[in-house]
C-alpha atoms as a PDB file:
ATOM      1  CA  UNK A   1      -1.884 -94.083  -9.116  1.00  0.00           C
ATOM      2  CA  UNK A   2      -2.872 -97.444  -7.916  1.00  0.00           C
ATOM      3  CA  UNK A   3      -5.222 -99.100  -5.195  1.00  0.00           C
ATOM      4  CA  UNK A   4      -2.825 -99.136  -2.145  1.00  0.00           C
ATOM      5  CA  UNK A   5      -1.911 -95.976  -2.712  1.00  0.00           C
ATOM      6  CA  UNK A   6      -5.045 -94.529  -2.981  1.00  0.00           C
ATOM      7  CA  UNK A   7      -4.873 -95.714   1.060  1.00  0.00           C
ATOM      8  CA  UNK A   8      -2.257 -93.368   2.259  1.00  0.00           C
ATOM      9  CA  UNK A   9      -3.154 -90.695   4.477  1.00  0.00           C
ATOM     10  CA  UNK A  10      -6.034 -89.361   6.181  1.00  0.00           C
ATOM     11  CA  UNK A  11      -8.729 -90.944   3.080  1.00  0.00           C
ATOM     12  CA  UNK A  12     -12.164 -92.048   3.760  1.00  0.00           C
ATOM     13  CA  UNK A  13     -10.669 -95.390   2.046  1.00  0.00           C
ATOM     14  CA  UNK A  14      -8.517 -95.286   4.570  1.00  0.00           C
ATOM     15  CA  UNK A  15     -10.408 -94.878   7.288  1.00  0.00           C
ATOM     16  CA  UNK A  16     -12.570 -97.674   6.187  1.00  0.00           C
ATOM     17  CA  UNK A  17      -9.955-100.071   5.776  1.00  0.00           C
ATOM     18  CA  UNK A  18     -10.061-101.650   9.091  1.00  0.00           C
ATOM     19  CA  UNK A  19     -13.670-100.974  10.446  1.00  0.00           C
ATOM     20  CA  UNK A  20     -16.888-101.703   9.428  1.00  0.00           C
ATOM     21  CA  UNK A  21     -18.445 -99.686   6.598  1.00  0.00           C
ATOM     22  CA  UNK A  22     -19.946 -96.478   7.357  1.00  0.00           C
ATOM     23  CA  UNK A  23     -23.202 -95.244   5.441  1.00  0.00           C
ATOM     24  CA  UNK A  24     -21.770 -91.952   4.580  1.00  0.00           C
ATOM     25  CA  UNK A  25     -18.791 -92.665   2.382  1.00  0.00           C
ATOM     26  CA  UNK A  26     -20.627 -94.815   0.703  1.00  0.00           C
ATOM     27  CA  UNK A  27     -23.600 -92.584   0.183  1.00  0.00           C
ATOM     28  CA  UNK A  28     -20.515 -89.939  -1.296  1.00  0.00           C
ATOM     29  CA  UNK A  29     -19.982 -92.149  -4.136  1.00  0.00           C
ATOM     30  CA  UNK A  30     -23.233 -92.987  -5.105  1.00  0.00           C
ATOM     31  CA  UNK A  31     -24.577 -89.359  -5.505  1.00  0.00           C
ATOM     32  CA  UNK A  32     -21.451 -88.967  -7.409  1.00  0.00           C
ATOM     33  CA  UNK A  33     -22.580 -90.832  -9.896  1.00  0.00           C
ATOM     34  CA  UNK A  34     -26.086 -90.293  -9.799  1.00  0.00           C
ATOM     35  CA  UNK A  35     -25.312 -86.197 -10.430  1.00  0.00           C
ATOM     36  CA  UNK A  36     -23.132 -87.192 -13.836  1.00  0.00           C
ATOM     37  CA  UNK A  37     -25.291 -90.270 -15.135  1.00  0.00           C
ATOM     38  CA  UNK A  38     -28.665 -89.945 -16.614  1.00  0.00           C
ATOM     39  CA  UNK A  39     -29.334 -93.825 -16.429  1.00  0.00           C
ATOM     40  CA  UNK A  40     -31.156 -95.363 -13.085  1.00  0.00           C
ATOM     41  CA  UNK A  41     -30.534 -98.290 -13.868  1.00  0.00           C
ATOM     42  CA  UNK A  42     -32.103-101.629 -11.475  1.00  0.00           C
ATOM     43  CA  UNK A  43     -29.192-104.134 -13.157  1.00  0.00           C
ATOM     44  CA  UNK A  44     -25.623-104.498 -12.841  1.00  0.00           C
ATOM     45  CA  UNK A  45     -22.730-106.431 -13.809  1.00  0.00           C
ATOM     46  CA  UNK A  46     -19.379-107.511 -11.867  1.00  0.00           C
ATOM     47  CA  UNK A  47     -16.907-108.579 -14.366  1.00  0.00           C
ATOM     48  CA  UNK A  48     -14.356-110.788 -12.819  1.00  0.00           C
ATOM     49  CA  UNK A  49     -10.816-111.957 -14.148  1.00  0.00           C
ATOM     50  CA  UNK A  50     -10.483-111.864 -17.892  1.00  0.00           C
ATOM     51  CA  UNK A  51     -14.301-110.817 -18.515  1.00  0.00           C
ATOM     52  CA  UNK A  52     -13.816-106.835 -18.619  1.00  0.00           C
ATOM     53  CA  UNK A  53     -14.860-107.364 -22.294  1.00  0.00           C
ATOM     54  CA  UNK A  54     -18.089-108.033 -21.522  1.00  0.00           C
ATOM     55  CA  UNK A  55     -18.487-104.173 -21.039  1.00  0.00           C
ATOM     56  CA  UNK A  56     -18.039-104.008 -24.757  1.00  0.00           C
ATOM     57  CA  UNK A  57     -21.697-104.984 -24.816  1.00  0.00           C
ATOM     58  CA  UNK A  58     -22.619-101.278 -23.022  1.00  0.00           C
ATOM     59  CA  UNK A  59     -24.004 -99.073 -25.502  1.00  0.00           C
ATOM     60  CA  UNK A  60     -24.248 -95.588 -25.204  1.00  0.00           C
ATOM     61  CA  UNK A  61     -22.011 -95.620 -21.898  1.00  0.00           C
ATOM     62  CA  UNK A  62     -21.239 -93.119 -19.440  1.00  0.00           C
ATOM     63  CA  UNK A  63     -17.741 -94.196 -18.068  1.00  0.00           C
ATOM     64  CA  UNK A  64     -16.151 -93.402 -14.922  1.00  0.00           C
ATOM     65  CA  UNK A  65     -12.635 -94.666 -13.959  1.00  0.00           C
ATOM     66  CA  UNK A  66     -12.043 -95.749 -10.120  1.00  0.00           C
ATOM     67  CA  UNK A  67     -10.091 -93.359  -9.382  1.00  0.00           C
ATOM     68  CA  UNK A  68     -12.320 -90.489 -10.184  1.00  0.00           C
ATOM     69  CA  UNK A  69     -15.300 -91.528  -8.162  1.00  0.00           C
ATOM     70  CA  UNK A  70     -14.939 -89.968  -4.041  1.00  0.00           C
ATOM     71  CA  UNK A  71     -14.303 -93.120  -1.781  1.00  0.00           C
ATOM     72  CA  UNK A  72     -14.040 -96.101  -4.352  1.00  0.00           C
ATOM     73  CA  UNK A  73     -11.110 -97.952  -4.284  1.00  0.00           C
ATOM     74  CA  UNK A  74      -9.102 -99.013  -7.688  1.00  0.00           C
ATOM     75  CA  UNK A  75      -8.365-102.451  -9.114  1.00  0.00           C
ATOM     76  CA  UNK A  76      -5.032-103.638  -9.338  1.00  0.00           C
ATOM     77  CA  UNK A  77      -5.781-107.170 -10.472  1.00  0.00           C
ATOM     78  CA  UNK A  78      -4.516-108.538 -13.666  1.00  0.00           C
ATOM     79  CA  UNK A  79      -7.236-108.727 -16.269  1.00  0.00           C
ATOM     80  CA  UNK A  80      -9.519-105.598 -14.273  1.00  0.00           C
ATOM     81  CA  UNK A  81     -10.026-102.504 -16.056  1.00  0.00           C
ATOM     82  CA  UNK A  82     -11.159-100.059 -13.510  1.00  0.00           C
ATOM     83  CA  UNK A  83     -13.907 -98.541 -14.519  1.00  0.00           C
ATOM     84  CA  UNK A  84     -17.687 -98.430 -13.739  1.00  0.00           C
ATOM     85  CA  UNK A  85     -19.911 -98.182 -16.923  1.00  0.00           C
ATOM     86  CA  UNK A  86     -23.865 -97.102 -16.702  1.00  0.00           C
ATOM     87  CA  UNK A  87     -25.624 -97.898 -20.003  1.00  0.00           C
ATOM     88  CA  UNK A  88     -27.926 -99.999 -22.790  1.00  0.00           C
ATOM     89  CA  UNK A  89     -27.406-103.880 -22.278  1.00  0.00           C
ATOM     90  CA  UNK A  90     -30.066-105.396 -24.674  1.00  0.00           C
ATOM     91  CA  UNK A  91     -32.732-102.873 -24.276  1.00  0.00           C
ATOM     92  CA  UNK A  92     -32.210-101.978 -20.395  1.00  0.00           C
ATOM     93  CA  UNK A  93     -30.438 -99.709 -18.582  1.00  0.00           C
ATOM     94  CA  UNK A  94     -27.191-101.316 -16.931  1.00  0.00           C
ATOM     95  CA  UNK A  95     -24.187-100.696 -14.378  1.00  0.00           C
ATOM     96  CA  UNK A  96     -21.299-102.496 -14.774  1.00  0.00           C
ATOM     97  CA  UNK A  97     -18.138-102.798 -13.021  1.00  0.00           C
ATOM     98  CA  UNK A  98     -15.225-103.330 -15.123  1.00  0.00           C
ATOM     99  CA  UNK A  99     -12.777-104.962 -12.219  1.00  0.00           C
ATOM    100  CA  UNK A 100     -13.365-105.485  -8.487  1.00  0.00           C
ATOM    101  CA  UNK A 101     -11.672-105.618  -4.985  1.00  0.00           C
ATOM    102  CA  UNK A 102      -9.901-108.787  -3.526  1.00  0.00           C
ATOM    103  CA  UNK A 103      -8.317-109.097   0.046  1.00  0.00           C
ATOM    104  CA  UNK A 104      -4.817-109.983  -1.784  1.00  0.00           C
ATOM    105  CA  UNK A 105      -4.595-106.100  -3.562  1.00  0.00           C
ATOM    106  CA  UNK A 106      -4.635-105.253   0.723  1.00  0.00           C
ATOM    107  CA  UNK A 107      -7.977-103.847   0.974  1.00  0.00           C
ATOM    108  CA  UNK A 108     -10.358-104.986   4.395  1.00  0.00           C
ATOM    109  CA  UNK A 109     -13.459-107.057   3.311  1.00  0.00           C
ATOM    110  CA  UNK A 110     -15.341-104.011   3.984  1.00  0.00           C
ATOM    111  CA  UNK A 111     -14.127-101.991   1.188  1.00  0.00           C
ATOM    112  CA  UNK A 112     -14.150-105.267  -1.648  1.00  0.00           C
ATOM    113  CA  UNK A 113     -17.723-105.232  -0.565  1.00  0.00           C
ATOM    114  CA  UNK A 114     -18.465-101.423  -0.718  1.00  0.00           C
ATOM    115  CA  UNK A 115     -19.476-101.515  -4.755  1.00  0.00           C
ATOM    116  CA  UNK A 116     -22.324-103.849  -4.068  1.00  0.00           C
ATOM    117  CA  UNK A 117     -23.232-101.298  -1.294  1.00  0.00           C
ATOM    118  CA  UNK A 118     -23.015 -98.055  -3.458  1.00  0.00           C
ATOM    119  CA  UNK A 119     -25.177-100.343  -6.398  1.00  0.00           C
ATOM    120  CA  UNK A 120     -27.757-100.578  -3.507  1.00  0.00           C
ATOM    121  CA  UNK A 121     -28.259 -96.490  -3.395  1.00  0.00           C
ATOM    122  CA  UNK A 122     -27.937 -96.221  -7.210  1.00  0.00           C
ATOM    123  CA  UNK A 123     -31.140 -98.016  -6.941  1.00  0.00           C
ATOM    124  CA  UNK A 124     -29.755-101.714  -8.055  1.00  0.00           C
ATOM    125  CA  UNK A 125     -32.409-104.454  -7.544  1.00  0.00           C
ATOM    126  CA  UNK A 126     -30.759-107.522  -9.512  1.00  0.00           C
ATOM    127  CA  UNK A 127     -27.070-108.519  -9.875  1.00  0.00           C
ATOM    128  CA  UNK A 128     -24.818-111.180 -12.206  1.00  0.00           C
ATOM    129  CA  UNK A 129     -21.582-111.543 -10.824  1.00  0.00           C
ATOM    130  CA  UNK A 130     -19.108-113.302 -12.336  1.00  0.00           C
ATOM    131  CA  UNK A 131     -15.504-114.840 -11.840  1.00  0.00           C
ATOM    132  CA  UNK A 132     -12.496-117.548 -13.276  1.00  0.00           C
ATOM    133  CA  UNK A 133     -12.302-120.287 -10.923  1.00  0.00           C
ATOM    134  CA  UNK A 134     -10.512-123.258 -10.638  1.00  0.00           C
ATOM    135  CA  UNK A 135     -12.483-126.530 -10.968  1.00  0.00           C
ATOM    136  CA  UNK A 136     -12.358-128.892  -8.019  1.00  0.00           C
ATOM    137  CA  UNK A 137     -15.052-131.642  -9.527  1.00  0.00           C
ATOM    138  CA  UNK A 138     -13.430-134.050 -11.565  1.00  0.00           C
ATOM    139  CA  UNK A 139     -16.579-133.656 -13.639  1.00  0.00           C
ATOM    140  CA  UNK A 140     -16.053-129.794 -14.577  1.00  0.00           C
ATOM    141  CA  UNK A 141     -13.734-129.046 -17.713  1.00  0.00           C
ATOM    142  CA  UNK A 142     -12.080-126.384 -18.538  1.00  0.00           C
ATOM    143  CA  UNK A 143     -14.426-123.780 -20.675  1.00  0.00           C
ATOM    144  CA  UNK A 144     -17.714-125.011 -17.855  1.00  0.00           C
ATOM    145  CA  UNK A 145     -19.423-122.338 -16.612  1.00  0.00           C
ATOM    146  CA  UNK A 146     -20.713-123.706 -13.231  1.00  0.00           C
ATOM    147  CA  UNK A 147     -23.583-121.715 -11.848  1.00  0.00           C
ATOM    148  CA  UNK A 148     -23.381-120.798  -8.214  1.00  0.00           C
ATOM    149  CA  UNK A 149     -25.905-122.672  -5.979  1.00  0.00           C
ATOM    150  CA  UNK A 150     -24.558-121.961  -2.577  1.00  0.00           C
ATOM    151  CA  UNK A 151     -20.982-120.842  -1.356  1.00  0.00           C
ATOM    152  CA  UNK A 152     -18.641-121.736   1.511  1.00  0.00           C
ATOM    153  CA  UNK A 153     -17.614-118.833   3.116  1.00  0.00           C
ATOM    154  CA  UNK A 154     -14.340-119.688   4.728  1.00  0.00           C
ATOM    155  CA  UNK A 155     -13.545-116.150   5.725  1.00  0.00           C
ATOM    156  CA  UNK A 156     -16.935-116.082   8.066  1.00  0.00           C
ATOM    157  CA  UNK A 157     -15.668-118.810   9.655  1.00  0.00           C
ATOM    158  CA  UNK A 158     -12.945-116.400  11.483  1.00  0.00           C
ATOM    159  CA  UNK A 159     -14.890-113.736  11.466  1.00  0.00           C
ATOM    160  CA  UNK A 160     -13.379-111.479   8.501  1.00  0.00           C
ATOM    161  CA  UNK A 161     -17.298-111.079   6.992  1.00  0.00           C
ATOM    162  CA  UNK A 162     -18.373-107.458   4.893  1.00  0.00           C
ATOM    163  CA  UNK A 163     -21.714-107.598   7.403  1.00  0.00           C
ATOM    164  CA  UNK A 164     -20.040-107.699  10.578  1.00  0.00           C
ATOM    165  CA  UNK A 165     -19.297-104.464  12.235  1.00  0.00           C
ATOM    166  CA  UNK A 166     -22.140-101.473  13.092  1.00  0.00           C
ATOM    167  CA  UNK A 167     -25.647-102.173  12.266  1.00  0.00           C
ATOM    168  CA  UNK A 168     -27.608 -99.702   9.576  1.00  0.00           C
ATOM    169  CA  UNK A 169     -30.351-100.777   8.466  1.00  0.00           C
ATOM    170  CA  UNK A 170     -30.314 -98.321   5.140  1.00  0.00           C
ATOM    171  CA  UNK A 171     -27.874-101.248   4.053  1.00  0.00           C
ATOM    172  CA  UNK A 172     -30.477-104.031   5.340  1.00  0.00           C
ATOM    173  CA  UNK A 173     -30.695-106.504   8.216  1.00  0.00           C
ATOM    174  CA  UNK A 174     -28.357-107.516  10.281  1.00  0.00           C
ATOM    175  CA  UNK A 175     -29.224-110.697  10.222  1.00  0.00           C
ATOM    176  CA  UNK A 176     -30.830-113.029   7.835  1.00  0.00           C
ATOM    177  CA  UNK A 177     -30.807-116.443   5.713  1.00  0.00           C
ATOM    178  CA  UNK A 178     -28.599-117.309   3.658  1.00  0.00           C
ATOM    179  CA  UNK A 179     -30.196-120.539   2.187  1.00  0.00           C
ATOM    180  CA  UNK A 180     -31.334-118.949  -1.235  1.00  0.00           C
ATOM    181  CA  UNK A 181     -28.976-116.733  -1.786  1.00  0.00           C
ATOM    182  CA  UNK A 182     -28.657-117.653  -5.380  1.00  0.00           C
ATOM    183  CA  UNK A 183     -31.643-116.880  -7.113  1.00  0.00           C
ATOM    184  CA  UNK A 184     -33.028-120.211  -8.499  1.00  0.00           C
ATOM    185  CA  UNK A 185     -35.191-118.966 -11.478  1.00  0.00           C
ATOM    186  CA  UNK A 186     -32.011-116.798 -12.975  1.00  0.00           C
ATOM    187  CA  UNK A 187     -29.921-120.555 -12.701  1.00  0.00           C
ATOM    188  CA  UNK A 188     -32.931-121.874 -14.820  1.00  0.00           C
ATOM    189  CA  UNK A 189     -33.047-119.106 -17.045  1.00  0.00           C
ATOM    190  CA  UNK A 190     -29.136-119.430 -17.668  1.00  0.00           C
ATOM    191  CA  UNK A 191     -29.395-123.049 -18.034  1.00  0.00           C
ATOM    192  CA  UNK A 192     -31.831-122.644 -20.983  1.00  0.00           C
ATOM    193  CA  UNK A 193     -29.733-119.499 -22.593  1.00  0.00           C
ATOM    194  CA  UNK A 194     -26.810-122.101 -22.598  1.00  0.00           C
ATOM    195  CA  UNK A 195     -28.962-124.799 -24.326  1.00  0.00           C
ATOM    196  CA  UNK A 196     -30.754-122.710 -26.849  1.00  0.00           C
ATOM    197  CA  UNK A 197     -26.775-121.855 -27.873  1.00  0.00           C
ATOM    198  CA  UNK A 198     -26.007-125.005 -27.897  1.00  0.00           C
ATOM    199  CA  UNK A 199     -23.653-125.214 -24.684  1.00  0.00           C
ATOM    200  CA  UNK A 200     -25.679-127.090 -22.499  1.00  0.00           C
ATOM    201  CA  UNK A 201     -23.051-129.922 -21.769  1.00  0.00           C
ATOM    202  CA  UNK A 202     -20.983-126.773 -20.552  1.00  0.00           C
ATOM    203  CA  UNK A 203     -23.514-125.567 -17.925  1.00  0.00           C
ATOM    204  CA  UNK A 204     -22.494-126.711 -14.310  1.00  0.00           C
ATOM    205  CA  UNK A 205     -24.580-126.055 -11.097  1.00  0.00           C
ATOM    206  CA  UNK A 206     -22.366-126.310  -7.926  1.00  0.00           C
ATOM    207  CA  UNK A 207     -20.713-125.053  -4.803  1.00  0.00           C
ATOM    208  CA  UNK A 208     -17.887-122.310  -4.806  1.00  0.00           C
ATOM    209  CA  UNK A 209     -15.700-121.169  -2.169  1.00  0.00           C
ATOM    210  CA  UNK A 210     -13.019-118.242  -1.860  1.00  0.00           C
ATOM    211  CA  UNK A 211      -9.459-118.153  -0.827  1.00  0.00           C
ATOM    212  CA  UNK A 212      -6.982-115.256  -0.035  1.00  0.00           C
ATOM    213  CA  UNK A 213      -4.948-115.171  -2.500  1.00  0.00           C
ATOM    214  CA  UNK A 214      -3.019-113.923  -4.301  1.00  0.00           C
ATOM    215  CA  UNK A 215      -0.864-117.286  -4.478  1.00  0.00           C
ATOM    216  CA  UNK A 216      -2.661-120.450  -6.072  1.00  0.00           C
ATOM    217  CA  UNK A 217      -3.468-123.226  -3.555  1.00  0.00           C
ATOM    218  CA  UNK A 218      -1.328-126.120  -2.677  1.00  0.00           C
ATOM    219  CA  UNK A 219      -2.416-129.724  -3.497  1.00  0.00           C
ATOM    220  CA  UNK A 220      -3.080-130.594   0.081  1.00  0.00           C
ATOM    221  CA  UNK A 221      -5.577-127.209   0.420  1.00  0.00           C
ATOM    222  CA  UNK A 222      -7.490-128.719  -2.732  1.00  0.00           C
ATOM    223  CA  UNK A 223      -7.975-131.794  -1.648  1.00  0.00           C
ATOM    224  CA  UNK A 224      -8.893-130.375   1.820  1.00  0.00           C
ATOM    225  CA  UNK A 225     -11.423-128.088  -0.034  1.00  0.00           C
ATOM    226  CA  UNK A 226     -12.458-130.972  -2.434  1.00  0.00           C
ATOM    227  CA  UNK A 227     -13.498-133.150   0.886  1.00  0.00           C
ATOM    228  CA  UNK A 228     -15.484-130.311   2.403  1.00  0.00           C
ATOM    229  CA  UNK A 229     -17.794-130.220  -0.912  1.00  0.00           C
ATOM    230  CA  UNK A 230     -16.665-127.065  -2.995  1.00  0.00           C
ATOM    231  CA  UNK A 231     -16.857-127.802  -6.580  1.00  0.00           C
ATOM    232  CA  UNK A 232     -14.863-124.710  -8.216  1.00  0.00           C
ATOM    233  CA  UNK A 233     -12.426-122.039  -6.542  1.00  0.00           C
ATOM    234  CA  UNK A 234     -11.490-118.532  -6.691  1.00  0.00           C
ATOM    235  CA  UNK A 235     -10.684-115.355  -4.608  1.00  0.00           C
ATOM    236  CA  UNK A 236     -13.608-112.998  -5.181  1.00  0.00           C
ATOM    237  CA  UNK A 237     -17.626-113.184  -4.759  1.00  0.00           C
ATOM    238  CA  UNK A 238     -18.599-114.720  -1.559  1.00  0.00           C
ATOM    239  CA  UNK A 239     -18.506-110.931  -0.056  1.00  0.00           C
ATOM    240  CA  UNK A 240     -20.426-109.612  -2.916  1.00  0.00           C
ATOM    241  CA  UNK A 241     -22.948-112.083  -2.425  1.00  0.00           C
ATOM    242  CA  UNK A 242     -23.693-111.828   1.091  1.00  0.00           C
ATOM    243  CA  UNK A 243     -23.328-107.686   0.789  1.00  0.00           C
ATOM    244  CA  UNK A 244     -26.007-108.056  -2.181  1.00  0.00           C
ATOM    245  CA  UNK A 245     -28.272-110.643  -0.655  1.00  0.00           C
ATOM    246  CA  UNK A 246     -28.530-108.380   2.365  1.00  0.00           C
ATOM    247  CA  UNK A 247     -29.346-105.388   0.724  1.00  0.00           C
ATOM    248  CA  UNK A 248     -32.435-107.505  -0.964  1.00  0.00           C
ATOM    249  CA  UNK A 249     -31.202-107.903  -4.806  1.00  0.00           C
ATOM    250  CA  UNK A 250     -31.636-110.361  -6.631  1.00  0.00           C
ATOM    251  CA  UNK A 251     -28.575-112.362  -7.079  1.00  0.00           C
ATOM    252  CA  UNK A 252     -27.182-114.305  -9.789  1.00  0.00           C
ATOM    253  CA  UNK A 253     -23.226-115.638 -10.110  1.00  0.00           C
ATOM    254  CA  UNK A 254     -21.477-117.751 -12.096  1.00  0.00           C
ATOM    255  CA  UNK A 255     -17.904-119.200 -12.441  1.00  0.00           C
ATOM    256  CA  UNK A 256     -16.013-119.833 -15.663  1.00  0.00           C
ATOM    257  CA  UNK A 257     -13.702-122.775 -15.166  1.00  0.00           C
ATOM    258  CA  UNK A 258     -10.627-121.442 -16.273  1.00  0.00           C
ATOM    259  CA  UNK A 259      -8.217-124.295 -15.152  1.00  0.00           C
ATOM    260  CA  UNK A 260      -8.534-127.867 -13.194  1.00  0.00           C
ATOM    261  CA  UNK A 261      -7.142-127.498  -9.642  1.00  0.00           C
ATOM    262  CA  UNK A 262      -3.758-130.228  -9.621  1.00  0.00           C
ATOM    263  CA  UNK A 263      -3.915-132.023  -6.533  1.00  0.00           C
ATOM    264  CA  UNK A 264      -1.384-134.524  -7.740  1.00  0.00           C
ATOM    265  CA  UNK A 265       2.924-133.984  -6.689  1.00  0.00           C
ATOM    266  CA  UNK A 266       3.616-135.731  -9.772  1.00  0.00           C
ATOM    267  CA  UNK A 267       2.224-132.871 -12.023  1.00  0.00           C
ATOM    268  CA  UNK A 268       4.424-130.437 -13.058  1.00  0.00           C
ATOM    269  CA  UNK A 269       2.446-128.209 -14.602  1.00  0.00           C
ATOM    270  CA  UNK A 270       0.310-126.030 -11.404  1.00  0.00           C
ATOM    271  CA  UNK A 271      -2.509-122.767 -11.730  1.00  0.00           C
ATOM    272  CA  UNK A 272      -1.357-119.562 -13.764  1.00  0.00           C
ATOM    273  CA  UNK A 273      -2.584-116.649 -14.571  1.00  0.00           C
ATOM    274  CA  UNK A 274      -1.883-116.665 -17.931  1.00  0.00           C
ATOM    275  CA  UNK A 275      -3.966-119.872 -18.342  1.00  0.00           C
ATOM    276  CA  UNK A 276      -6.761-118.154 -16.544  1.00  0.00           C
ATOM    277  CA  UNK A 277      -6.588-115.060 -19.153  1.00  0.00           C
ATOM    278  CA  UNK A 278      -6.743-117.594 -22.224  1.00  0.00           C
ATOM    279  CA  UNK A 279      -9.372-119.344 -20.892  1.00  0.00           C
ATOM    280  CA  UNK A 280     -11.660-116.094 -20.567  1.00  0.00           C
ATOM    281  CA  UNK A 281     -10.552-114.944 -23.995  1.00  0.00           C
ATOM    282  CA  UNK A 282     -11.625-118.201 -25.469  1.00  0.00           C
ATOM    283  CA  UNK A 283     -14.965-118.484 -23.963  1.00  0.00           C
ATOM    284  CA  UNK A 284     -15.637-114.308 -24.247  1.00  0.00           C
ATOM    285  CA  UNK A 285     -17.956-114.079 -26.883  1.00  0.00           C
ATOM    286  CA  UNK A 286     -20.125-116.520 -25.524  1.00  0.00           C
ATOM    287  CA  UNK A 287     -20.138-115.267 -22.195  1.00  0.00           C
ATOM    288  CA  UNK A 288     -21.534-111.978 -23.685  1.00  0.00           C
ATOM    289  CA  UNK A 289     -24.485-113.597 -25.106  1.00  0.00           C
ATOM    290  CA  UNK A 290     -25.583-115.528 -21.785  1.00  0.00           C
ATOM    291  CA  UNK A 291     -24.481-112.161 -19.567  1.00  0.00           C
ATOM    292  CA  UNK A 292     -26.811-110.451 -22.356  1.00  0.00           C
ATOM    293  CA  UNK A 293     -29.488-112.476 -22.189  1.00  0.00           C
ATOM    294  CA  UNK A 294     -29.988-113.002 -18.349  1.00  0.00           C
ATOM    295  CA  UNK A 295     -29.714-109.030 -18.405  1.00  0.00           C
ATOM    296  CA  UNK A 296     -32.532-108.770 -21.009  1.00  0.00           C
ATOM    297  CA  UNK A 297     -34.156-111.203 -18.689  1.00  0.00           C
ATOM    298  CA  UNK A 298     -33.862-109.285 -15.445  1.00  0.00           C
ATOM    299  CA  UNK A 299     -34.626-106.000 -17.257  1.00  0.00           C
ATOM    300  CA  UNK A 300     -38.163-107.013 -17.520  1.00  0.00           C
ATOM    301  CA  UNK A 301     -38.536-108.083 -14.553  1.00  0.00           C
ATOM    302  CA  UNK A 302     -37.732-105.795 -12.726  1.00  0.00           C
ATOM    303  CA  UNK A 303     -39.634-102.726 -14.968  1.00  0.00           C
ATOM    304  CA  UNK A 304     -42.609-105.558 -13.817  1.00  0.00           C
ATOM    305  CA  UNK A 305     -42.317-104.857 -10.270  1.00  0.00           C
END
């Protein structure tokens, strides 16, 4: 069974698809996995394309496929596992999501945001989301992991936005600023995780923006993109974000730099998503140390609070 067809019919996913996100279905899933869980945990984890692995790092886990859990939808994205694991990450208890939503799989922003939303009544108050993105500055390589500072969210700018819709305020307000979304202290933190292991000329800071998908852009959308100040690329987060910041976590996100957007006709060689899948392989076991370490990190403070 896959995601779309989880859609057919008279489902609550379904139902959902096209309308802003009611508090009940939601609600469903979380006490679905608060009944079969003894962790509460306060972090989680959003593994994006190629970084399901990190999930290895989950001891003890209790694991719950998509597919079982009332309401969720199911990954269909190369590189996604779908799963959802609560367990031990370095000492602290820990949800993670082994594969998320995008708008290409056919699913309304709603639903891609609805994880971040069922987090919120598990009782999640810090987040690290993660994702492959293409690299837009000239200055990023391949193997970078560029920390998220802000986002441009071209979606919002026709209106397709996971907040828009009825107001409930047991998700949070309606309205609010967006100007430190990112947490700063958890981009410090990473920063000096990446140059205690010795990868600080790999640590980016910068501006990321999501597309549709699923097709790779076209040289003149990258250098349109390029021009508007977007330093990496990809098809996943900005939704989580905003869903996350308005429900009052804590956010952290970061982008590995799987490939260097071609904005040159003369290059032969364009985006795949085998490339993107090396990439993640390559840089996986250090990726599992930083996502480690910033969990340790926001373990204690949040047990502090």
């Amino acid at each position: 069974m896959n995601g779309l067809e989880r859609t057919d019919g008279d489902s609550p996913v379904n139902e959902m698809r096209n309308q802003s996100m009611h508090f009940e279905p939601v609600n469903e899933s979380a006490q679905y996995l608060l009944q079969r869980t003894k962790y509460r945990p306060k972090v989680a984890v959003i593994c994006g394309s190629g970084l399901a692995t990190l999930g290895t790092l989950v001891e003890k886990p209790d694991v719950f496929p998509y597919e079982d859990i009332p309401n969720f939808p199911v990954s269909t994205a190369p590189g996604h596992k779908s799963r959802l694991l609560f367990g031990i990450l370095n000492g602290v208890q820990v949800m993670l999501m082994q594969g998320r939503f995008h708008l290409y799989e056919g699913y309304s922003i709603y639903m891609c945001a609805m994880p971040v939303r069922v987090m919120h009544l598990v009782g999640i108050k810090s987040l690290i989301v993660s994702n492959a993105a293409g690299g837009l500055n000239s200055k990023f390589k391949v193997g970078d992991v560029m920390m998220l500072q802000d986002h441009v969210n071209l979606q919002g700018f026709v209106g397709i936005n996971p907040l828009a819709g009825r107001t409930d305020t047991r998700f949070g307000p309606h309205f609010f600023a967006t100007n430190h979304a990112y947490d700063r202290k958890w981009r410090a933190k990473c920063r000096q995780i990446m140059e205690d292991l010795g990868l600080g000329d790999h640590c980016r800071e910068g501006v990321y923006s999501m597309v549709g998908g699923p097709n790779f852009e076209t040289p003149a959308e990258l250098r349109l993109l390029r021009m508007l100040g977007i330093d990496a690329i990809g098809m996943s987060t900005v939704h989580e974000a905003l869903t996350a910041v308005q429900c009052g976590m804590s956010l952290f996100a970061f982008s590995l730099i799987t490939n260097a957007c071609i904005t040159d006709y003369e290059v032969d060689q364009g985006a795949s998503v085998a490339e993107v899948m090396e990439t993640a392989h390559n840089r996986e076991e250090d990726l599992k140390i930083i996502v480690g370490r910033l969990v340790a990190a926001m373990g204690s403070e949040t047990q502090a609070l």
